[in-house]
PDB file of N, CA and C in Angstrom:
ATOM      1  N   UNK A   1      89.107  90.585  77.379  1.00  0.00           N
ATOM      2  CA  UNK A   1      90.250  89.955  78.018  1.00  0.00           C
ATOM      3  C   UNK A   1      91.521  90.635  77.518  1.00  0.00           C
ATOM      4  N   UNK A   2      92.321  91.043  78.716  1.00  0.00           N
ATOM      5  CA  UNK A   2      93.554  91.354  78.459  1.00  0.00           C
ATOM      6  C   UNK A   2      95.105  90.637  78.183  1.00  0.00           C
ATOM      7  N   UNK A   3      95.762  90.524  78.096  1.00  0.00           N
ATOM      8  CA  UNK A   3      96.829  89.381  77.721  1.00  0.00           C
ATOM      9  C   UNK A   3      98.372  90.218  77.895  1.00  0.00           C
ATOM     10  N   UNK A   4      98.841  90.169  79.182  1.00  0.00           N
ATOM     11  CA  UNK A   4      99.974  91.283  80.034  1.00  0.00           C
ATOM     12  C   UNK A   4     101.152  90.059  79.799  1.00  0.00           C
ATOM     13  N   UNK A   5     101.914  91.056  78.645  1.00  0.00           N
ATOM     14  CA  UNK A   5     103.285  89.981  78.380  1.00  0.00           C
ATOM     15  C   UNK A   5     104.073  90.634  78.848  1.00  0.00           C
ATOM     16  N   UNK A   6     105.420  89.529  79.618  1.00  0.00           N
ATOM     17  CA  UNK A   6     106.829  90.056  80.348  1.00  0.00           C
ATOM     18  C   UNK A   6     107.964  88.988  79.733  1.00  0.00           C
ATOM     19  N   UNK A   7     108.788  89.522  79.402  1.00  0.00           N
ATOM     20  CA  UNK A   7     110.247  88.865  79.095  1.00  0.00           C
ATOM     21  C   UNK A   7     110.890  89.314  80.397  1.00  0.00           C
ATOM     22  N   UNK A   8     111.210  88.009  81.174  1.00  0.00           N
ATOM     23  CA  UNK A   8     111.566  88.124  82.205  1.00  0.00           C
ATOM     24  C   UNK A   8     113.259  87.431  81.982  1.00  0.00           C
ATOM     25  N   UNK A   9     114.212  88.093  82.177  1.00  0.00           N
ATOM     26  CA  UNK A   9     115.847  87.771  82.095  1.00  0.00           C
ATOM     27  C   UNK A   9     115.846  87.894  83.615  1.00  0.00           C
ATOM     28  N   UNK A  10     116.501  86.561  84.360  1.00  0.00           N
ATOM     29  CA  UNK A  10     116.594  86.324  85.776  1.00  0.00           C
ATOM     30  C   UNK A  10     118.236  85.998  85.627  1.00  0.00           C
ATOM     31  N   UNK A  11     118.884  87.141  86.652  1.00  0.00           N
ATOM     32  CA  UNK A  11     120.458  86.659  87.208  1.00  0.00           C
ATOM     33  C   UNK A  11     120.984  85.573  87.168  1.00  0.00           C
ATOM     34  N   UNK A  12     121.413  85.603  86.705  1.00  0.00           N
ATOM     35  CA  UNK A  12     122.384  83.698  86.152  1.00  0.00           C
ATOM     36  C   UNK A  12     122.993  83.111  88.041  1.00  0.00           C
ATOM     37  N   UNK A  13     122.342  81.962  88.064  1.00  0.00           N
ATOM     38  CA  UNK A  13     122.298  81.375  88.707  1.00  0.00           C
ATOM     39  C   UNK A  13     121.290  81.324  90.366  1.00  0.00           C
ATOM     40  N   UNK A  14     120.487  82.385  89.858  1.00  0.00           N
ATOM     41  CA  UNK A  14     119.548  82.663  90.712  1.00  0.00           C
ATOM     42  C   UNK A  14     118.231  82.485  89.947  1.00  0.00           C
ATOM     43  N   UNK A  15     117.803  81.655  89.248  1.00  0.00           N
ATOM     44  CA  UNK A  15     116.488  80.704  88.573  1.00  0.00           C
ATOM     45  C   UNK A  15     115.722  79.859  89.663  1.00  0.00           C
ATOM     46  N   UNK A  16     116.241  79.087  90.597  1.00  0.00           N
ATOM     47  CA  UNK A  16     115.940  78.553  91.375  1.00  0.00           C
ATOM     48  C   UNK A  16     115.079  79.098  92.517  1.00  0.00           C
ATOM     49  N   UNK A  17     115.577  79.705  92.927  1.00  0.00           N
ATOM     50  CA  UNK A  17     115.534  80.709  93.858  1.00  0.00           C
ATOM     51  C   UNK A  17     114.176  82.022  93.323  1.00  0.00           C
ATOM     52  N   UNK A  18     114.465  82.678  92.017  1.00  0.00           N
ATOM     53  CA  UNK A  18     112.816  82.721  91.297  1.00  0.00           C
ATOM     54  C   UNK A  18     112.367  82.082  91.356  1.00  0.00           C
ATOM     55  N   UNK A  19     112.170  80.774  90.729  1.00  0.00           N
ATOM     56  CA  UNK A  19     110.946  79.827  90.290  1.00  0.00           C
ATOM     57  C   UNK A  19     110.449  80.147  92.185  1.00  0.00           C
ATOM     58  N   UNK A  20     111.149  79.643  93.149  1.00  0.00           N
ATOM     59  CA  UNK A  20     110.519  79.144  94.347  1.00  0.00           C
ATOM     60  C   UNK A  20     109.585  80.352  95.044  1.00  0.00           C
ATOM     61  N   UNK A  21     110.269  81.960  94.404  1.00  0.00           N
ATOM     62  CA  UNK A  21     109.436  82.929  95.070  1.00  0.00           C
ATOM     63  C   UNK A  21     108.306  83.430  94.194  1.00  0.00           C
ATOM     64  N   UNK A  22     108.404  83.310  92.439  1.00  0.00           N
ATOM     65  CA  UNK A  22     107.217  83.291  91.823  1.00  0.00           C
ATOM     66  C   UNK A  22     105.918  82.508  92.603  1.00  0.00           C
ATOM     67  N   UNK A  23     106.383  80.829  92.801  1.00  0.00           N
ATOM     68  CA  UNK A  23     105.324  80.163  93.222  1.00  0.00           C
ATOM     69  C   UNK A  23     104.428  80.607  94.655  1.00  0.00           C
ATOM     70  N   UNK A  24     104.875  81.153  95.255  1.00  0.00           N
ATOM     71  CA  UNK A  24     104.844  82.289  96.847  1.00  0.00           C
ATOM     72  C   UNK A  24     104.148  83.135  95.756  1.00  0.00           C
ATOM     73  N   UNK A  25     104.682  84.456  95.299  1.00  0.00           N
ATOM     74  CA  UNK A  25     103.582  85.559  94.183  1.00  0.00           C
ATOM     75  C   UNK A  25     102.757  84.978  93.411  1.00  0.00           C
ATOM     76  N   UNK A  26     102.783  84.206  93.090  1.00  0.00           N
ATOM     77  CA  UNK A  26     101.440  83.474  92.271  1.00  0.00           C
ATOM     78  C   UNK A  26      99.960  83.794  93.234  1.00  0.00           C
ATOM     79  N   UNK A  27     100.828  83.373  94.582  1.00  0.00           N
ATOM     80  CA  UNK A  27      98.982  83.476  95.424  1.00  0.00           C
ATOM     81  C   UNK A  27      98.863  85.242  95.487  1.00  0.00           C
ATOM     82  N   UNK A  28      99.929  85.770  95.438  1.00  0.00           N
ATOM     83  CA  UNK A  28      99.390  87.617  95.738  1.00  0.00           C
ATOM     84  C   UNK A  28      98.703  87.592  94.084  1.00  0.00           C
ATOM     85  N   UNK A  29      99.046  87.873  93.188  1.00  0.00           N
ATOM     86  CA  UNK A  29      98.916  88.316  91.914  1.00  0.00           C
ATOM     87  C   UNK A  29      97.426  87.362  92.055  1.00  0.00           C
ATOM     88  N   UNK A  30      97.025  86.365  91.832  1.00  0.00           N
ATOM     89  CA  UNK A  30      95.854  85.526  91.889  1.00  0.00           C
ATOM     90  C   UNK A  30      94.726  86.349  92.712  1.00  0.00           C
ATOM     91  N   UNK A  31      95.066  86.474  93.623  1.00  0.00           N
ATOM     92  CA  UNK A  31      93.875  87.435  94.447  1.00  0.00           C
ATOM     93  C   UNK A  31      93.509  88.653  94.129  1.00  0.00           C
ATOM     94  N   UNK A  32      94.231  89.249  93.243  1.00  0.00           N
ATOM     95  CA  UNK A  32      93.572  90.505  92.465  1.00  0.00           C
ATOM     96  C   UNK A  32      91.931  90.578  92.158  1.00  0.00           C
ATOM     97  N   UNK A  33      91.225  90.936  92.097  1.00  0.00           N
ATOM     98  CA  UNK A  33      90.136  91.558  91.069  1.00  0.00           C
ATOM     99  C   UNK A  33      90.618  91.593  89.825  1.00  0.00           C
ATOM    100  N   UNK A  34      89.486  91.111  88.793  1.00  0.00           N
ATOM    101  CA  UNK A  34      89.916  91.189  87.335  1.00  0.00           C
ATOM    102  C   UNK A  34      90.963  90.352  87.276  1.00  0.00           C
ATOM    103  N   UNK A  35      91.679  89.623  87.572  1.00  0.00           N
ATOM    104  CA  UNK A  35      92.546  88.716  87.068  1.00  0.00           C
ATOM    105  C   UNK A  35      92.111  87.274  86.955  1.00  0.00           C
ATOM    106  N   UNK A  36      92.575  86.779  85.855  1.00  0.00           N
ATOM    107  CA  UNK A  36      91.613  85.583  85.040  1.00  0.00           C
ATOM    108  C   UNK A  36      92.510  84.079  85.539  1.00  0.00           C
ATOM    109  N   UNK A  37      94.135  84.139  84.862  1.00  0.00           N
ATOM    110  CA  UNK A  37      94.889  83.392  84.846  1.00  0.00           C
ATOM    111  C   UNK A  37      96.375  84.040  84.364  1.00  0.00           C
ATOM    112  N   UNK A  38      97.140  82.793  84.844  1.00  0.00           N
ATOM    113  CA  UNK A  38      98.648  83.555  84.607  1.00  0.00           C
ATOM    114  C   UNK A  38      99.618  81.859  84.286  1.00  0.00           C
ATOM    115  N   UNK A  39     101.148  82.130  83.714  1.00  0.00           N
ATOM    116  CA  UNK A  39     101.984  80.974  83.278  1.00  0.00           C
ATOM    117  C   UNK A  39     103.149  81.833  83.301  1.00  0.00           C
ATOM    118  N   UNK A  40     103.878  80.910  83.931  1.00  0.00           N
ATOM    119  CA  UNK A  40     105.837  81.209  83.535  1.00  0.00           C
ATOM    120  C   UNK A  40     105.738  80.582  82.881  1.00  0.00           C
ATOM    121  N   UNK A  41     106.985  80.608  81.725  1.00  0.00           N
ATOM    122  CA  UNK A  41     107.470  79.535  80.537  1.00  0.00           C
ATOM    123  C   UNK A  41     108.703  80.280  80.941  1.00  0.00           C
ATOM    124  N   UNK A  42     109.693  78.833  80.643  1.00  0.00           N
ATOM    125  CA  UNK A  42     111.492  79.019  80.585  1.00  0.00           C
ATOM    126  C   UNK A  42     111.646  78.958  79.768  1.00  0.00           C
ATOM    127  N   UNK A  43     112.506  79.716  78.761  1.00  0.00           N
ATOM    128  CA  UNK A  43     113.359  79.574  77.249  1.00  0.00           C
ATOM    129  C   UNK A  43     113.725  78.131  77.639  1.00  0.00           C
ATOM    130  N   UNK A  44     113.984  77.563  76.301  1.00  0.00           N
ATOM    131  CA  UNK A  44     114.734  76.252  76.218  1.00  0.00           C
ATOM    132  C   UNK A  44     116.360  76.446  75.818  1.00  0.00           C
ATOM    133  N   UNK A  45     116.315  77.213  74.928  1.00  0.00           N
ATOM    134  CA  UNK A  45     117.205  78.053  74.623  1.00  0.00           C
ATOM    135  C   UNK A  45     118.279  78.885  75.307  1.00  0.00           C
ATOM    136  N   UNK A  46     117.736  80.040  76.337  1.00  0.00           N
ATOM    137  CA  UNK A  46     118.664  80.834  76.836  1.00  0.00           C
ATOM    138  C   UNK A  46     118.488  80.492  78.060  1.00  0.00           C
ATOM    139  N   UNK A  47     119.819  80.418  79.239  1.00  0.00           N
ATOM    140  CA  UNK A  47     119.438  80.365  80.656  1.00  0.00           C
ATOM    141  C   UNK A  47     118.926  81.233  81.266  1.00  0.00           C
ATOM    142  N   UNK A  48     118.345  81.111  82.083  1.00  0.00           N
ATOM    143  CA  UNK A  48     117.054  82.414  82.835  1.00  0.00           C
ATOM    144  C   UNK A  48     116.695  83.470  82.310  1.00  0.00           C
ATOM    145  N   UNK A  49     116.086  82.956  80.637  1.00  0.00           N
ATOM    146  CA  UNK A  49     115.192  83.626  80.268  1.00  0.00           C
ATOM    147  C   UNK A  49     113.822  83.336  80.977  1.00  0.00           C
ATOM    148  N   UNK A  50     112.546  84.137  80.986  1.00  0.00           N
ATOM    149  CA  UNK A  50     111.696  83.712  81.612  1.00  0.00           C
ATOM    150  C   UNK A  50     110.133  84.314  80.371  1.00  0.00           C
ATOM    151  N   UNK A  51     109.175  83.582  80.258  1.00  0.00           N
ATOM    152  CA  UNK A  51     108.366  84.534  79.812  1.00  0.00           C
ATOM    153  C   UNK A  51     106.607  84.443  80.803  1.00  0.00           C
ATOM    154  N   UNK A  52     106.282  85.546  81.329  1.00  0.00           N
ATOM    155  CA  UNK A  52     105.296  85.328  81.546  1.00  0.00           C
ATOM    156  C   UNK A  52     104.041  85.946  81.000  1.00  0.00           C
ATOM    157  N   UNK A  53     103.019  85.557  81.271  1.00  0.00           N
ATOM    158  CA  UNK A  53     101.992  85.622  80.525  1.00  0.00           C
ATOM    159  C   UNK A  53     100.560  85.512  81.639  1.00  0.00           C
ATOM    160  N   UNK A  54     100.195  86.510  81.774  1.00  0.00           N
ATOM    161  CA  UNK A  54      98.804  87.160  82.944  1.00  0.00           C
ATOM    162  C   UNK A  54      97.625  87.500  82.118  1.00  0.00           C
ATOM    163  N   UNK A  55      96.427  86.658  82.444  1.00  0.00           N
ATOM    164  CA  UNK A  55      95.074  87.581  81.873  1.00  0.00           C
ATOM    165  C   UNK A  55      94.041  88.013  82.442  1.00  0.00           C
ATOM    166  N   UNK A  56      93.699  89.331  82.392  1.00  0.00           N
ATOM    167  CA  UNK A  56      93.094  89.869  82.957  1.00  0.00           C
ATOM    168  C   UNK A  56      92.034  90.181  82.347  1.00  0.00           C
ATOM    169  N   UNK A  57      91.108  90.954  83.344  1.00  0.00           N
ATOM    170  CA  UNK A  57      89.461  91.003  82.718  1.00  0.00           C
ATOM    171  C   UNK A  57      89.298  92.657  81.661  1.00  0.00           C
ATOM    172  N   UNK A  58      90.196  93.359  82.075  1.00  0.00           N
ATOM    173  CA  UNK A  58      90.564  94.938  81.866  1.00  0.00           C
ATOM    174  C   UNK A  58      91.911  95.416  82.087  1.00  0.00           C
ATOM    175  N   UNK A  59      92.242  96.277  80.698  1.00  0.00           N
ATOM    176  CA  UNK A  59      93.489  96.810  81.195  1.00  0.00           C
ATOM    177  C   UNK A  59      93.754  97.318  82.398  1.00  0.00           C
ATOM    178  N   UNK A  60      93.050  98.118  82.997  1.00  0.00           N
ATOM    179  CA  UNK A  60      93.098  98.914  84.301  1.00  0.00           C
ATOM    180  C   UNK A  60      93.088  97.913  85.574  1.00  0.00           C
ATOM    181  N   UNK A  61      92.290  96.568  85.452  1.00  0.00           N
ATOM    182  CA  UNK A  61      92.596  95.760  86.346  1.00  0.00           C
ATOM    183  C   UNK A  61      94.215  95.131  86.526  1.00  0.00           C
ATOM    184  N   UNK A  62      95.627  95.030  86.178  1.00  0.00           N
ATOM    185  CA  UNK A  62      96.612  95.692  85.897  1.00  0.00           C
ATOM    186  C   UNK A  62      97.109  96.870  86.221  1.00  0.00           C
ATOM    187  N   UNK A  63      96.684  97.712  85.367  1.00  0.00           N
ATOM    188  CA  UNK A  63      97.707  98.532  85.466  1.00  0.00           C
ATOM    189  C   UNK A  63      97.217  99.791  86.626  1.00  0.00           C
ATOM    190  N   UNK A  64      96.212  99.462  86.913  1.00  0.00           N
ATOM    191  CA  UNK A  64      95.342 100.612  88.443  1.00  0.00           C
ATOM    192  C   UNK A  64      95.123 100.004  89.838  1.00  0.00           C
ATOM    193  N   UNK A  65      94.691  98.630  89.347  1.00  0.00           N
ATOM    194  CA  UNK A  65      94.063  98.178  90.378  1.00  0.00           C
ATOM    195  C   UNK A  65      95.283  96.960  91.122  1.00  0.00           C
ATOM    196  N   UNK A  66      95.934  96.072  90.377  1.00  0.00           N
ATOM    197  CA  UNK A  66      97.149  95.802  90.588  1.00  0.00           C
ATOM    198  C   UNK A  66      98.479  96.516  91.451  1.00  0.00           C
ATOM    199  N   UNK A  67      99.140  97.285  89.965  1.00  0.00           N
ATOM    200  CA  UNK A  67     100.281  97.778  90.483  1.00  0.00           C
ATOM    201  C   UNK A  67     100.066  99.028  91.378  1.00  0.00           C
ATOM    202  N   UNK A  68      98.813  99.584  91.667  1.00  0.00           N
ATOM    203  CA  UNK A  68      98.835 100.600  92.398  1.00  0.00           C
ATOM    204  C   UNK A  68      97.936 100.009  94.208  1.00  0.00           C
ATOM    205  N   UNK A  69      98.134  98.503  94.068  1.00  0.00           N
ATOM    206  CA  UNK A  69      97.789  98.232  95.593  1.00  0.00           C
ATOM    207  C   UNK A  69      99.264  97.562  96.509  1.00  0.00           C
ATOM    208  N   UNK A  70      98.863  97.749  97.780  1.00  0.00           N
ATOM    209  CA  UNK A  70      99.676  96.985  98.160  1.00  0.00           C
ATOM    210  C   UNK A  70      99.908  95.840  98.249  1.00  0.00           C
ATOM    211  N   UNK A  71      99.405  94.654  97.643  1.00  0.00           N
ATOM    212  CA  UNK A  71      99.949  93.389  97.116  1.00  0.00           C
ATOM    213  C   UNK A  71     100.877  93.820  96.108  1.00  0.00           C
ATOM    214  N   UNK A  72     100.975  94.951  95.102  1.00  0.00           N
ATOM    215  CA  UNK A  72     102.093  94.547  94.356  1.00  0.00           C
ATOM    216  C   UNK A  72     103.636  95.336  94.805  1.00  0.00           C
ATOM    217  N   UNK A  73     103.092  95.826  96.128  1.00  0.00           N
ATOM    218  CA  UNK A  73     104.600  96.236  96.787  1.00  0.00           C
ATOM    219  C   UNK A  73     105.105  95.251  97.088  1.00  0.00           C
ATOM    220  N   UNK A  74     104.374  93.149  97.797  1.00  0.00           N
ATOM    221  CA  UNK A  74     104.861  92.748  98.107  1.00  0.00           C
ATOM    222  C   UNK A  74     105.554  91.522  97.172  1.00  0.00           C
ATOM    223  N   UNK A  75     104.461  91.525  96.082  1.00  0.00           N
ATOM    224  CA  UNK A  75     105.151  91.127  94.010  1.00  0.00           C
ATOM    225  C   UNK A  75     106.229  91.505  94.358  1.00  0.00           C
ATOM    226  N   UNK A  76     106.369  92.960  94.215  1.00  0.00           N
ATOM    227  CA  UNK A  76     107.866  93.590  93.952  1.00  0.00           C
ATOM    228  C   UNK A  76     108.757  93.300  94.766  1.00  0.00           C
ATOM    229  N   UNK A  77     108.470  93.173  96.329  1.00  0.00           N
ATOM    230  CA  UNK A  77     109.632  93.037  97.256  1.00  0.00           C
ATOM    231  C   UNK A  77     109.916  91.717  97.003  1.00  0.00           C
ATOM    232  N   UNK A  78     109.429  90.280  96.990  1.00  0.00           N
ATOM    233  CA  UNK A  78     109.274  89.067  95.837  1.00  0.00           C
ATOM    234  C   UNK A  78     110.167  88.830  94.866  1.00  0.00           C
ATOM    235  N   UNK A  79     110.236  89.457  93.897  1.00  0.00           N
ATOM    236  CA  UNK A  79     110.973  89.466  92.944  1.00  0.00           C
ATOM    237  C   UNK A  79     111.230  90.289  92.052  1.00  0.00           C
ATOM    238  N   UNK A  80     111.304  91.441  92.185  1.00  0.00           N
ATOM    239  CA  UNK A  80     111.786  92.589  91.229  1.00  0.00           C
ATOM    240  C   UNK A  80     113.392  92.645  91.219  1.00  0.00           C
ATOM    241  N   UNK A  81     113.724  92.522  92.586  1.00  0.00           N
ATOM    242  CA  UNK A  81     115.314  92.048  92.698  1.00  0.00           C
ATOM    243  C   UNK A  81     116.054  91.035  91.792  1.00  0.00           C
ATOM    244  N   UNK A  82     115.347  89.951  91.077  1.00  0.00           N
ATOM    245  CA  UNK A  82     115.820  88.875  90.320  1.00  0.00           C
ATOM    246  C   UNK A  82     116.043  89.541  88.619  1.00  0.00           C
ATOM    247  N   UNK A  83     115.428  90.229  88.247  1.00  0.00           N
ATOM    248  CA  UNK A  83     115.703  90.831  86.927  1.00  0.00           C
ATOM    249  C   UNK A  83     116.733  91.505  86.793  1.00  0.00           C
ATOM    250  N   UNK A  84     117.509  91.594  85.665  1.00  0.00           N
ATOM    251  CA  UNK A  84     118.600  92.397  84.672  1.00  0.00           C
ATOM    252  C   UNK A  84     118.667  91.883  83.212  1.00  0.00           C
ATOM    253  N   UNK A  85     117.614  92.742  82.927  1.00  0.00           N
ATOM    254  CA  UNK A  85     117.217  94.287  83.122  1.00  0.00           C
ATOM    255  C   UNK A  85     116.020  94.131  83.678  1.00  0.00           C
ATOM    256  N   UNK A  86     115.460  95.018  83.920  1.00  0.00           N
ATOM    257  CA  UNK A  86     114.246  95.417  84.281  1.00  0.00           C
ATOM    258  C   UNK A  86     113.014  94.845  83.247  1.00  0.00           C
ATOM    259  N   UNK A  87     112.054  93.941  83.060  1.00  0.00           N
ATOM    260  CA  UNK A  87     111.411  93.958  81.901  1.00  0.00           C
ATOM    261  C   UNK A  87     110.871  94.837  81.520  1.00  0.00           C
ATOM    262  N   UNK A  88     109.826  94.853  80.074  1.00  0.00           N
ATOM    263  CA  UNK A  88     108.989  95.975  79.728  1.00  0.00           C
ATOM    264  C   UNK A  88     107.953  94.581  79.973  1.00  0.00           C
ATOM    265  N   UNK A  89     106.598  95.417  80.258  1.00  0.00           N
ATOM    266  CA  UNK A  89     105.715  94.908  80.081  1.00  0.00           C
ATOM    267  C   UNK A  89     104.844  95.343  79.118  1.00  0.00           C
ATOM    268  N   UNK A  90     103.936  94.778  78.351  1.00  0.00           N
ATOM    269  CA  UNK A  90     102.920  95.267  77.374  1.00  0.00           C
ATOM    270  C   UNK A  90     101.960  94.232  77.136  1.00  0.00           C
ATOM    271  N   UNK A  91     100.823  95.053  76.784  1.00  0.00           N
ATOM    272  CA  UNK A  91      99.447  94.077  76.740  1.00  0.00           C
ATOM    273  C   UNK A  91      99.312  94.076  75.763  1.00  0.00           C
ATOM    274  N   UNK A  92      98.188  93.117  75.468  1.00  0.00           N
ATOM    275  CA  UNK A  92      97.267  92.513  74.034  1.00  0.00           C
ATOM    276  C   UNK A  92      95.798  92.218  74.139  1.00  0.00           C
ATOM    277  N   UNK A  93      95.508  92.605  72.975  1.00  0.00           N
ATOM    278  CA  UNK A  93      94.168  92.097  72.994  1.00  0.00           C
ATOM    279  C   UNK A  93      94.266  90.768  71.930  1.00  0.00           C
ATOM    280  N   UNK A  94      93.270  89.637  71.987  1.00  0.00           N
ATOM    281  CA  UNK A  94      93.031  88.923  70.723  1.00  0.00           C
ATOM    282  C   UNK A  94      92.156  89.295  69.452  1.00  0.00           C
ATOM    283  N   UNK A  95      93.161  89.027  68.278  1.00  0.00           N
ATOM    284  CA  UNK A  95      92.715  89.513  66.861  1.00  0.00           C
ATOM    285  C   UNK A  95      92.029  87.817  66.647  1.00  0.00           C
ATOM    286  N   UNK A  96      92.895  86.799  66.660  1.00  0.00           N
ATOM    287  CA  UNK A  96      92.728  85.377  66.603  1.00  0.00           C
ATOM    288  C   UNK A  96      92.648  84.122  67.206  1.00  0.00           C
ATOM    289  N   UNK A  97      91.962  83.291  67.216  1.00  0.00           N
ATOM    290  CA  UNK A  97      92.592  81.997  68.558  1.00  0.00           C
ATOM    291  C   UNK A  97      92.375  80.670  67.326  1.00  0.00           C
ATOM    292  N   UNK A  98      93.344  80.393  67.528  1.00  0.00           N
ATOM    293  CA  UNK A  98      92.666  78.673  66.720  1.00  0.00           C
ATOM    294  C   UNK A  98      93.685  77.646  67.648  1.00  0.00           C
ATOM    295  N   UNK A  99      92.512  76.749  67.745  1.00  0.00           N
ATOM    296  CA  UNK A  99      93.026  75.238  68.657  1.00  0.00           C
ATOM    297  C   UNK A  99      92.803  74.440  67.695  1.00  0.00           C
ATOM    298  N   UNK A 100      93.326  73.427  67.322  1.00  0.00           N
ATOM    299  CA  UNK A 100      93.311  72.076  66.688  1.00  0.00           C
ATOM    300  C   UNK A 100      92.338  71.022  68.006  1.00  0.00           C
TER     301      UNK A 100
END
């Protein structure tokens, strides 16, 4: 399992307007191959900070099979416009998990 983190910074006063077109990309990104599950989280803290968090079955399911189809031209046409800056994205693997 892969674990695809984004610090997502959304245009001040255009949060709304994300949240409503994430929930629309949720169903493209979901229909992938290799993709497990995914979560927005909002800072509590900063306004339209955003963090999301995607897991996938393989890196390459991501970063080949994802961003190189056309569902993620329509991700991007979606919401790539809402960021400044641009995020970085980067993956993880798990070293640890503990649940109480």
């Amino acid at each position: 399992m892969v674990l695809e983190v984004a610090m997502l910074m959304v245009k001040s006063g255009l949060e709304q307007a994300f949240e409503t077109s994430f929930r629309q990309a949720s169903f493209l990104i979901a229909s992938m191959p290799g993709y497990d599950s995914h979560e927005l989280h909002q800072c509590l803290e900063v306004p339209g900070k955003y963090l999301l968090l995607v897991r996938w079955q393989a890196l390459e399911d991501h970063t080949i099979g994802f961003r190189e189809s056309p569902t993620y031209q329509k991700w991007k046409q979606l919401l790539h416009h809402f960021y400044e800056p641009f995020p970085v994205v980067e993956h993880f693997t798990e070293v640890l998990s503990w649940k109480r």
